[in-house]
N, C-alpha and C. Protein backbone atom coordinates (compact mmCIF):
# COMPACT_ATOMS: atom_id res chain seq x y z
N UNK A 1 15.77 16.39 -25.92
CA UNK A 1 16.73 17.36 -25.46
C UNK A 1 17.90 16.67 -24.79
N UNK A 2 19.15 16.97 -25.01
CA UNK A 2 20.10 16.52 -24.10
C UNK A 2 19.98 16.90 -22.83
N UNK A 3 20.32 16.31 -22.19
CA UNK A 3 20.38 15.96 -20.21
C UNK A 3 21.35 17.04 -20.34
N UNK A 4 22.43 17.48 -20.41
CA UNK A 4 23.29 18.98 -19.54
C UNK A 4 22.61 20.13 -20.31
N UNK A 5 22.24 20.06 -21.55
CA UNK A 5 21.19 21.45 -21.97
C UNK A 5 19.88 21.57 -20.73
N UNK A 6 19.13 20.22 -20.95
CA UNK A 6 18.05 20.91 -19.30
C UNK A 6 18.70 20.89 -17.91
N UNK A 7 19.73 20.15 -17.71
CA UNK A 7 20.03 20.72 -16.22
C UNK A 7 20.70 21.96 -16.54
N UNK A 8 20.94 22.33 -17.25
CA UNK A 8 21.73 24.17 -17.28
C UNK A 8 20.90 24.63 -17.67
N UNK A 9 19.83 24.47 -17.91
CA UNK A 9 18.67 25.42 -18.86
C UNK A 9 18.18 25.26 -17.05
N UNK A 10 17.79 24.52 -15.90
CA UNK A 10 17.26 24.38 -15.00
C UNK A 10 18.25 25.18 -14.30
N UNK A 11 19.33 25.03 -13.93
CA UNK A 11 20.27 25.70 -13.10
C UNK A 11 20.08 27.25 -13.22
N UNK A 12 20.24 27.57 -14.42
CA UNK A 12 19.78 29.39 -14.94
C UNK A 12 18.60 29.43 -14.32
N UNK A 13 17.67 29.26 -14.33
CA UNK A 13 15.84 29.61 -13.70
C UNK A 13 16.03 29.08 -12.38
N UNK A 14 16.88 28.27 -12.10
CA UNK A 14 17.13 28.35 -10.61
C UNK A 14 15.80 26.88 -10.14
N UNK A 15 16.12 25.69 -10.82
CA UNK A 15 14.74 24.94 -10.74
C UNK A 15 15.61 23.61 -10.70
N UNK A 16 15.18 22.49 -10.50
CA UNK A 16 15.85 21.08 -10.10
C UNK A 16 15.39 20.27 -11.27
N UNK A 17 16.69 19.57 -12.13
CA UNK A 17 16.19 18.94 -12.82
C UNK A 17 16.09 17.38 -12.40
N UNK A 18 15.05 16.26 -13.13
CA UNK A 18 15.22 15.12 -12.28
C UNK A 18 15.06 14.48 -13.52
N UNK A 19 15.33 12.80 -13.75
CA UNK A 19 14.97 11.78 -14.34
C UNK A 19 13.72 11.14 -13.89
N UNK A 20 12.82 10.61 -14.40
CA UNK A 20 11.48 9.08 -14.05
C UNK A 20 12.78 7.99 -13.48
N UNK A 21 12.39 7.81 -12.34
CA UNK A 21 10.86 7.48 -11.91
C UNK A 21 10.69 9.25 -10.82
N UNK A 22 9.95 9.73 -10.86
CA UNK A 22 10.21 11.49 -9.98
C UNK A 22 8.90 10.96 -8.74
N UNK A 23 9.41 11.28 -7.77
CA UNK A 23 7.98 11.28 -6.53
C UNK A 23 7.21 12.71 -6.62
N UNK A 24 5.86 12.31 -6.95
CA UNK A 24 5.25 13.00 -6.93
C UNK A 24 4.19 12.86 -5.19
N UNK A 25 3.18 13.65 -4.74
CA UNK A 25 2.66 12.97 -3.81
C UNK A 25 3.02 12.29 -3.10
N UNK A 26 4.29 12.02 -3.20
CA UNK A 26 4.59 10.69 -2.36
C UNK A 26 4.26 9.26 -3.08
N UNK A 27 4.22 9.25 -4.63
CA UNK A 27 3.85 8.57 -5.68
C UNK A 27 5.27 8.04 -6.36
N UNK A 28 5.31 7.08 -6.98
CA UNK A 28 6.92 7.28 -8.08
C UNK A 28 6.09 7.21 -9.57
N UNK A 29 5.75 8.55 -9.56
CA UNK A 29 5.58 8.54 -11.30
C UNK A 29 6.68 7.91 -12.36
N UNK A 30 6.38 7.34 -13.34
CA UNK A 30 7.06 6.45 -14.22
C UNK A 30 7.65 5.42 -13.66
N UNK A 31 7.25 4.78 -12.49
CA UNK A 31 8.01 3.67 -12.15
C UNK A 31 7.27 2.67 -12.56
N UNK A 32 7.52 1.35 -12.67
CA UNK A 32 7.08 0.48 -13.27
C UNK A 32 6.10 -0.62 -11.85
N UNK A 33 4.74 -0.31 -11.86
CA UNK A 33 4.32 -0.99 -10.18
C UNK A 33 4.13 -2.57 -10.38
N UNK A 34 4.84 -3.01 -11.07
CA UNK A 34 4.77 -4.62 -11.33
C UNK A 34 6.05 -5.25 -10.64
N UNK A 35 7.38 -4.17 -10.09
CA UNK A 35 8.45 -4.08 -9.49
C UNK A 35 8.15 -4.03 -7.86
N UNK A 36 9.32 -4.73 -7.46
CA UNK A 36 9.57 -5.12 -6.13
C UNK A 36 9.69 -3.25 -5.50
N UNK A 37 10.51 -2.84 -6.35
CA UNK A 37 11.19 -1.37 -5.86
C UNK A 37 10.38 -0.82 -6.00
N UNK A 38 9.13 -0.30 -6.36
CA UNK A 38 8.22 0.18 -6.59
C UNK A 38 7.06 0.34 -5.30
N UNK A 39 7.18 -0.78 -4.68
CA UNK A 39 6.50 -1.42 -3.71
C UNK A 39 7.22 -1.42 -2.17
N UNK A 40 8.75 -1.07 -2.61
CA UNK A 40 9.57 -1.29 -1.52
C UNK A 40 9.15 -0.09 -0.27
N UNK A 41 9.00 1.22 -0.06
CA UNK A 41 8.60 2.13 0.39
C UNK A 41 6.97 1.43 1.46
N UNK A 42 6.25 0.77 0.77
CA UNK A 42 4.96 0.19 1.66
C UNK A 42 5.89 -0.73 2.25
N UNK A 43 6.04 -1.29 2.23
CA UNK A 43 6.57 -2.53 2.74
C UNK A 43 7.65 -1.93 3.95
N UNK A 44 8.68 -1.40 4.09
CA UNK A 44 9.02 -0.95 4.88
C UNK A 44 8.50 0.45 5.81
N UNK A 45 7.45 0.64 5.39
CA UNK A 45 6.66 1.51 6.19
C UNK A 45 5.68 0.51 7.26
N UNK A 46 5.32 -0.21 6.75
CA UNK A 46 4.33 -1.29 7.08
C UNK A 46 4.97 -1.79 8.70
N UNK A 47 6.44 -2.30 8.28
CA UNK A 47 6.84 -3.10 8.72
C UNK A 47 7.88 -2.11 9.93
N UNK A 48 8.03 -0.96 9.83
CA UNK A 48 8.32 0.41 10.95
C UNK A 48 7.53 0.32 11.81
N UNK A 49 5.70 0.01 11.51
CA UNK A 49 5.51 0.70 12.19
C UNK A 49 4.88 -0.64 13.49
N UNK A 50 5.58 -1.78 13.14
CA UNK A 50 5.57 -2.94 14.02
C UNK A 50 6.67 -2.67 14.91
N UNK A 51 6.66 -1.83 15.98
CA UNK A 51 8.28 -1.52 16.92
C UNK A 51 7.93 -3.08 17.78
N UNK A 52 9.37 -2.65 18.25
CA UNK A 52 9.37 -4.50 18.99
C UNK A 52 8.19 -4.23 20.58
N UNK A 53 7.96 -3.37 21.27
CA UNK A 53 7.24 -3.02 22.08
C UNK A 53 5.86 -3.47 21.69
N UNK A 54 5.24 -2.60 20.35
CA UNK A 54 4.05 -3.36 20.04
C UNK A 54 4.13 -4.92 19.97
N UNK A 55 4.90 -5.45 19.42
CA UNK A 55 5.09 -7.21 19.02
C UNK A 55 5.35 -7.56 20.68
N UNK A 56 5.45 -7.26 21.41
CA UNK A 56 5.85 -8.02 22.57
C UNK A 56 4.69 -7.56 23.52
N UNK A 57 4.36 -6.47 23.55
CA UNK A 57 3.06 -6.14 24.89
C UNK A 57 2.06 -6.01 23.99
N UNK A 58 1.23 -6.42 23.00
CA UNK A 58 -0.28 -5.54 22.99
C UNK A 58 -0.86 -7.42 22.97
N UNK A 59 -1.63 -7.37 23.34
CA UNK A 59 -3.12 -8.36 23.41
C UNK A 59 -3.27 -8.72 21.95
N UNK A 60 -3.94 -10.27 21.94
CA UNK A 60 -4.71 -10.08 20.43
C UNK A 60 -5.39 -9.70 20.11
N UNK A 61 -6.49 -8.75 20.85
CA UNK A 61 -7.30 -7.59 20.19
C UNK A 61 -6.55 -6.51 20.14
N UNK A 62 -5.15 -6.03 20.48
CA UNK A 62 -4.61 -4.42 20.17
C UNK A 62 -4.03 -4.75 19.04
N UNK A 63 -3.64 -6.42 18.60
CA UNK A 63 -2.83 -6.33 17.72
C UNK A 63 -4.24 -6.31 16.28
N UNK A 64 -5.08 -7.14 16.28
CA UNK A 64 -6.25 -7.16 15.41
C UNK A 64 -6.72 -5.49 14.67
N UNK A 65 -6.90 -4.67 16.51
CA UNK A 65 -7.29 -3.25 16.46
C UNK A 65 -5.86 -2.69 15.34
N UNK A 66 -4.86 -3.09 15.36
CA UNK A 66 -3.26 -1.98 14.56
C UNK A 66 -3.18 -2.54 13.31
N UNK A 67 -3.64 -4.17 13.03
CA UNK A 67 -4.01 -4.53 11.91
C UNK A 67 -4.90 -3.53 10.83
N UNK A 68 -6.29 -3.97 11.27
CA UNK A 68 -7.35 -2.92 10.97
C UNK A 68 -7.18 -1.65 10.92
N UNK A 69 -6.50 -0.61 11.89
CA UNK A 69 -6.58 0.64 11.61
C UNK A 69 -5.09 1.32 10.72
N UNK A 70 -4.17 0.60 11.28
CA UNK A 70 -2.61 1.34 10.61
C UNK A 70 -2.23 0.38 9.42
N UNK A 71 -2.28 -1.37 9.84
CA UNK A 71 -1.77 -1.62 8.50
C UNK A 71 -2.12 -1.79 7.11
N UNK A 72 -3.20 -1.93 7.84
CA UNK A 72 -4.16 -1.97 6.14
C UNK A 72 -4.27 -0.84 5.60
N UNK A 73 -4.18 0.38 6.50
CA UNK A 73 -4.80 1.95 5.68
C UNK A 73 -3.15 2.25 5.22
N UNK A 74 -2.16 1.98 5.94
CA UNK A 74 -0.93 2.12 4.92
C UNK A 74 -0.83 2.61 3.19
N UNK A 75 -0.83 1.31 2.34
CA UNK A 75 -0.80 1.34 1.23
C UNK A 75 -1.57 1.58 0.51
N UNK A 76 -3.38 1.64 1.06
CA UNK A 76 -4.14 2.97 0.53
C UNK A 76 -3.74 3.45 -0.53
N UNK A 77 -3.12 4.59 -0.82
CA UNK A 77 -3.12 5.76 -1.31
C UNK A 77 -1.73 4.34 -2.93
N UNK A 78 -1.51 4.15 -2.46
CA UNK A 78 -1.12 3.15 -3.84
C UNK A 78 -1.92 2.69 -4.41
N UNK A 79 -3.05 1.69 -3.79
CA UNK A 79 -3.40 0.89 -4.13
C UNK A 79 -4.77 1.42 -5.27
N UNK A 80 -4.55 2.68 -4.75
CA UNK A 80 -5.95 3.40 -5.41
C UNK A 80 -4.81 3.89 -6.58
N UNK A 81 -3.92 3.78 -7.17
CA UNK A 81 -3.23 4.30 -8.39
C UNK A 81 -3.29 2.84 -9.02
N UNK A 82 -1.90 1.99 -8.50
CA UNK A 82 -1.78 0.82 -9.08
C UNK A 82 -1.88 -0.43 -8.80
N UNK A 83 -2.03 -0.94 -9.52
CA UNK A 83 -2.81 -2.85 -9.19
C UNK A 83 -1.59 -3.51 -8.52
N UNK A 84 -1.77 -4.04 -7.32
CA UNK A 84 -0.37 -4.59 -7.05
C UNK A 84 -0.27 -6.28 -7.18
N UNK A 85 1.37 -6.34 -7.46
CA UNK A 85 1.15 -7.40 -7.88
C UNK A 85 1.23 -8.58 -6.43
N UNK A 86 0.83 -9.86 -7.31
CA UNK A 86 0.91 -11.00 -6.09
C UNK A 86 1.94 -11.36 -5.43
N UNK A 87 2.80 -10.98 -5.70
CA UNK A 87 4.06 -10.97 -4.61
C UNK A 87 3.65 -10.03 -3.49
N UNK A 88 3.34 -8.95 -3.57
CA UNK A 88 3.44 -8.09 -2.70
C UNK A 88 1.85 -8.00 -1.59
N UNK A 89 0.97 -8.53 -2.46
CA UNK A 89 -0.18 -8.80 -1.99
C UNK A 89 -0.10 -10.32 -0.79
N UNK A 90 1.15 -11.24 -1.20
CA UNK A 90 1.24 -12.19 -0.62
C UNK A 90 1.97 -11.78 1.31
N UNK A 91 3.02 -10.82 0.71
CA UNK A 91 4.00 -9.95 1.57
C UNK A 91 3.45 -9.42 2.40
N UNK A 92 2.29 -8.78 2.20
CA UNK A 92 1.73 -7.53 3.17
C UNK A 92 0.62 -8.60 3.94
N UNK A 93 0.13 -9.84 3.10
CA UNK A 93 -0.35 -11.15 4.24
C UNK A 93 0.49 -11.62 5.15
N UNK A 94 1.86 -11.45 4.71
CA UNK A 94 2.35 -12.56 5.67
C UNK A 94 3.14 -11.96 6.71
N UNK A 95 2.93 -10.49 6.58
CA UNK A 95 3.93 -9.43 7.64
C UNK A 95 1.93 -9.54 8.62
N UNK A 96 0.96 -9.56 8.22
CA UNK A 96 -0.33 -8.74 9.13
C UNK A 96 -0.18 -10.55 9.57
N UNK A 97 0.28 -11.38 8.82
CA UNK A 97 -0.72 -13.04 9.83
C UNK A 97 0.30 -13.08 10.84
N UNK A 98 1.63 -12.97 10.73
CA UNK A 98 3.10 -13.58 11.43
C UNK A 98 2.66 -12.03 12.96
N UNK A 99 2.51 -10.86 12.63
CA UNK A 99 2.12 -10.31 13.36
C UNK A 99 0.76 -10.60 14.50
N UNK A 100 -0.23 -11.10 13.75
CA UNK A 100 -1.71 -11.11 14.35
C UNK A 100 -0.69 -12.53 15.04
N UNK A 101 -0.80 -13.90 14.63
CA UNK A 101 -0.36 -14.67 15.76
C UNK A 101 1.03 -14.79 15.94
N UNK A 102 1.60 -14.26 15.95
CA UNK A 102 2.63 -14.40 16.80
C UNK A 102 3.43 -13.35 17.53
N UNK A 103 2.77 -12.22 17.27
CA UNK A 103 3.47 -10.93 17.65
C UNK A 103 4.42 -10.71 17.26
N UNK A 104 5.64 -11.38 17.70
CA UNK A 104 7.25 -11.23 17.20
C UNK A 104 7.58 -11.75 16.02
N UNK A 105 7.76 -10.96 14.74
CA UNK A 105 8.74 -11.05 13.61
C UNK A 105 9.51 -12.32 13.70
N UNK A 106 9.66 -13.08 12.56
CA UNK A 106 10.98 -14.36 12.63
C UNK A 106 10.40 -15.25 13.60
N UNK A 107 9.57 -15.36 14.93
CA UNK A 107 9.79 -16.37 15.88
C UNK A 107 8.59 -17.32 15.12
N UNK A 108 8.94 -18.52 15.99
CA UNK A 108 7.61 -19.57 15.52
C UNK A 108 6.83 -20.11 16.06
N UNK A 109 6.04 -19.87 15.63
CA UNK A 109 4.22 -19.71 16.35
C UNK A 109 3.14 -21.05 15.64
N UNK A 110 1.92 -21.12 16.25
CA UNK A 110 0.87 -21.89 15.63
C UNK A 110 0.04 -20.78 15.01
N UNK A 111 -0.32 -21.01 14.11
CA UNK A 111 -1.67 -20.30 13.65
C UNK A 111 -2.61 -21.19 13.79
N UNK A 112 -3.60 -20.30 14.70
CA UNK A 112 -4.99 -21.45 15.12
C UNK A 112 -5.74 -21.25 14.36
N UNK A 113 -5.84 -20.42 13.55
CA UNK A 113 -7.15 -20.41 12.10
C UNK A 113 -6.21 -19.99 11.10
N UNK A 114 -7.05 -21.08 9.58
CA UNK A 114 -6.73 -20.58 8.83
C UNK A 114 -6.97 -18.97 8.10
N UNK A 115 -5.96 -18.52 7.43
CA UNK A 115 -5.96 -17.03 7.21
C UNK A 115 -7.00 -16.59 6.28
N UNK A 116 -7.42 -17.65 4.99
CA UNK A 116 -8.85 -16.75 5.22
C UNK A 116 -9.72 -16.75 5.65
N UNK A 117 -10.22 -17.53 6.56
CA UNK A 117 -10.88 -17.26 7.37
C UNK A 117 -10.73 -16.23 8.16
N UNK A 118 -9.86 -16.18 8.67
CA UNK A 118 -9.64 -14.49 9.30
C UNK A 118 -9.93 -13.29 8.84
N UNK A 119 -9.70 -13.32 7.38
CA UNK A 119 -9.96 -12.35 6.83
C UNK A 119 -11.45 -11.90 6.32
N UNK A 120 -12.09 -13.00 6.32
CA UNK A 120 -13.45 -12.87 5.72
C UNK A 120 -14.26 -11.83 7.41
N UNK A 121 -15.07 -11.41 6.61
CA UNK A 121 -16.05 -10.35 7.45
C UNK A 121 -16.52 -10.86 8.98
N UNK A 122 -17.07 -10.23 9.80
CA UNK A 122 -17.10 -10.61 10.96
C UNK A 122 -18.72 -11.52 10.63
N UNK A 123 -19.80 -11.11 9.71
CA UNK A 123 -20.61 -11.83 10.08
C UNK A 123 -20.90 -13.47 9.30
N UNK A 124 -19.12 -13.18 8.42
CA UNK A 124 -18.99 -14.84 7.90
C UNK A 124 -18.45 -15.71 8.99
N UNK A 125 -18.18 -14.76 10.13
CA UNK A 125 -17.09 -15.81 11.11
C UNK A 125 -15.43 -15.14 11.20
N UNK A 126 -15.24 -14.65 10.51
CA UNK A 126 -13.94 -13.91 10.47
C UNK A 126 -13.56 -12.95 11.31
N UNK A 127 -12.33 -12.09 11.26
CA UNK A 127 -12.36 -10.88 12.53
C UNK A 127 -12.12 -9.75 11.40
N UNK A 128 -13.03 -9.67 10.14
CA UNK A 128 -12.64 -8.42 9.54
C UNK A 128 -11.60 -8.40 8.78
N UNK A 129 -10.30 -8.65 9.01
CA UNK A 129 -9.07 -7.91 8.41
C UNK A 129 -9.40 -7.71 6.93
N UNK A 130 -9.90 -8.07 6.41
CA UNK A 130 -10.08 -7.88 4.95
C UNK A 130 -9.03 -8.71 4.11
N UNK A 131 -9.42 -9.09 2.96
CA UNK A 131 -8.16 -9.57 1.93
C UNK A 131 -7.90 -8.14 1.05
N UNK A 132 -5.98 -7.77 1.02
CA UNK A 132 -5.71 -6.55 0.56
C UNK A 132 -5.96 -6.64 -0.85
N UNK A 133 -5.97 -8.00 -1.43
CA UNK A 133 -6.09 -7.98 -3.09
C UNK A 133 -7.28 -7.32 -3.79
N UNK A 134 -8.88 -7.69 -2.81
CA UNK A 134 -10.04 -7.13 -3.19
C UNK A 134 -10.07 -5.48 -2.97
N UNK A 135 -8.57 -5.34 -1.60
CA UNK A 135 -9.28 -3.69 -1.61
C UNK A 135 -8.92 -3.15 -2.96
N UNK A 136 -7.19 -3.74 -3.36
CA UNK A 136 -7.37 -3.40 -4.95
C UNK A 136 -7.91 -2.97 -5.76
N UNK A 137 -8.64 -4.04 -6.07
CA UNK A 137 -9.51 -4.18 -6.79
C UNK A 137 -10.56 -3.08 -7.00
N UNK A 138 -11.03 -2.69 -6.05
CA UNK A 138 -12.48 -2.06 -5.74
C UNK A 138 -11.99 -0.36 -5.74
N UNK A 139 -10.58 -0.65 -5.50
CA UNK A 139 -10.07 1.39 -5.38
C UNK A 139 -10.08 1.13 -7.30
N UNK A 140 -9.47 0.60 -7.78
CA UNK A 140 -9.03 0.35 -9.13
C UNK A 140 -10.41 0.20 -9.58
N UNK A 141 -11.50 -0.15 -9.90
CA UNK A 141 -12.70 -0.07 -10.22
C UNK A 141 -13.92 1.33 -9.88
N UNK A 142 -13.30 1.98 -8.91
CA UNK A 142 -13.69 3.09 -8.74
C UNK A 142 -13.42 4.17 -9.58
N UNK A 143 -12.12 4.16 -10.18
CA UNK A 143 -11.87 5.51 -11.37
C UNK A 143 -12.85 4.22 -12.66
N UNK A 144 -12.74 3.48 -13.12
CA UNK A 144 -13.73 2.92 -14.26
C UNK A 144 -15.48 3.87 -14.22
N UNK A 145 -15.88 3.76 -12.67
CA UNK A 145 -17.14 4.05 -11.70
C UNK A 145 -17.54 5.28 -12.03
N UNK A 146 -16.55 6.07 -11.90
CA UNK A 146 -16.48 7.57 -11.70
C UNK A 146 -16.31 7.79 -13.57
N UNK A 147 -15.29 7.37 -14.75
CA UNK A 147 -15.56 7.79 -15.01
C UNK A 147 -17.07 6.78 -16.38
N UNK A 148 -17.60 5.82 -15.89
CA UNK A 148 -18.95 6.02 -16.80
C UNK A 148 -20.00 6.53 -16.27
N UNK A 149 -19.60 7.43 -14.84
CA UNK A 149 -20.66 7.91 -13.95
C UNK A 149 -20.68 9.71 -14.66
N UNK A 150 -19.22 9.96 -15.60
CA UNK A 150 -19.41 11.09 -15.86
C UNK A 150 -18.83 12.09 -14.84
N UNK A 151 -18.35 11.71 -13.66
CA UNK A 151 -17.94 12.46 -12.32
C UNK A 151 -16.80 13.39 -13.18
N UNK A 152 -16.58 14.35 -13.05
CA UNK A 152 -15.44 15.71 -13.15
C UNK A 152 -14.94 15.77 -12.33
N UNK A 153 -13.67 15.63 -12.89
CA UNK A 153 -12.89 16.35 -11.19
C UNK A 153 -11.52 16.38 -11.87
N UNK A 154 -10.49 17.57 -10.85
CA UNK A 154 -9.40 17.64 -11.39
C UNK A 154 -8.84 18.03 -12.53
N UNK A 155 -7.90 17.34 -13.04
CA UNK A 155 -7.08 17.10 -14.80
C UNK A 155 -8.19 17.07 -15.45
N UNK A 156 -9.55 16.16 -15.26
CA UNK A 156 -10.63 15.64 -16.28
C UNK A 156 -11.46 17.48 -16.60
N UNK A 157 -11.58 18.19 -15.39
CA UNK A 157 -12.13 19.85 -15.72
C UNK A 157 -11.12 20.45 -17.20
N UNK A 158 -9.90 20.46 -17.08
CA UNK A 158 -8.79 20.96 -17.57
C UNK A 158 -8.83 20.71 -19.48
N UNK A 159 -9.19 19.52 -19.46
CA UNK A 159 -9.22 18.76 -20.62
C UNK A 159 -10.87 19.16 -21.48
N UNK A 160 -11.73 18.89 -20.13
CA UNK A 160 -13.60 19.50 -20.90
C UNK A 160 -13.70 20.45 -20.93
């Protein structure tokens, strides 16, 4: 269809026409998630919600505790759609390590352990944080899970 036939065919019914990539959920349907721009939205959410107050007053357990609870659950809800790539998996390490030791953004610090070690589980020796590539992984292996488990749900009712 030509583009001014559906935006005037939309304008008459009184409805918004859009091009891909469209946010759905808070999703960019048709965007391509192998892209920087795609990814750009986590990344500056991530990195909001480091105000300079947190980077300058919390302890290294408040900062460990904002690791664990806000930055990692961030990109969640992506990561369970699309596989992200290693750029961005590298990015979202190096905004949670530059944070965990050093608090302040840009300044320069020691890191007294190496980072995976940090990341590995508390009863390998680590403090938890998790590596974000495996959570990947494991949200992305969950629709495989679900469907040779046969699970229904949603679109999949619509279609059986």
């Amino acid at each position: 269809m030509d583009n001014e036939y559906t935006s005037g065919l939309a304008n008459t019914i009184f409805c918004r026409s859009d091009t891909f990539p469209v946010r759905y959920l808070g999703l960019p349907l048709g965007a391509n998630p192998n892209r920087l721009s795609t990814w750009k939205p986590v990344l500056s959410t991530i990195r909001a919600k480091l105000s300079i107050w947190k980077r300058k007053f919390l302890s290294m357990a408040g900062r460990i505790c904002l690791i664990k609870s806000v930055l990692n659950s961030l990109p969640l809800y992506y990561l369970s759609i699309f596989t992200m790539p290693k750029g961005i998996t590298k990015a979202i390490s190096s905004i949670n390590r530059c944070f965990l030791w050093k608090g302040i953004l840009n300044s320069h610090g020691i890191c007294k352990v190496a980072w995976h070690k940090v990341i590995q589980s508390k009863p390998l020796g680590g403090l938890g944080l998790g590596f974000i590539h495996s959570k990947n992984l494991a949200l992305m292996f969950k629709w495989l899970w679900n469907l040779d488990k046969g699970v229904v749900g949603g679109w999949q009712e619509l279609i059986l």
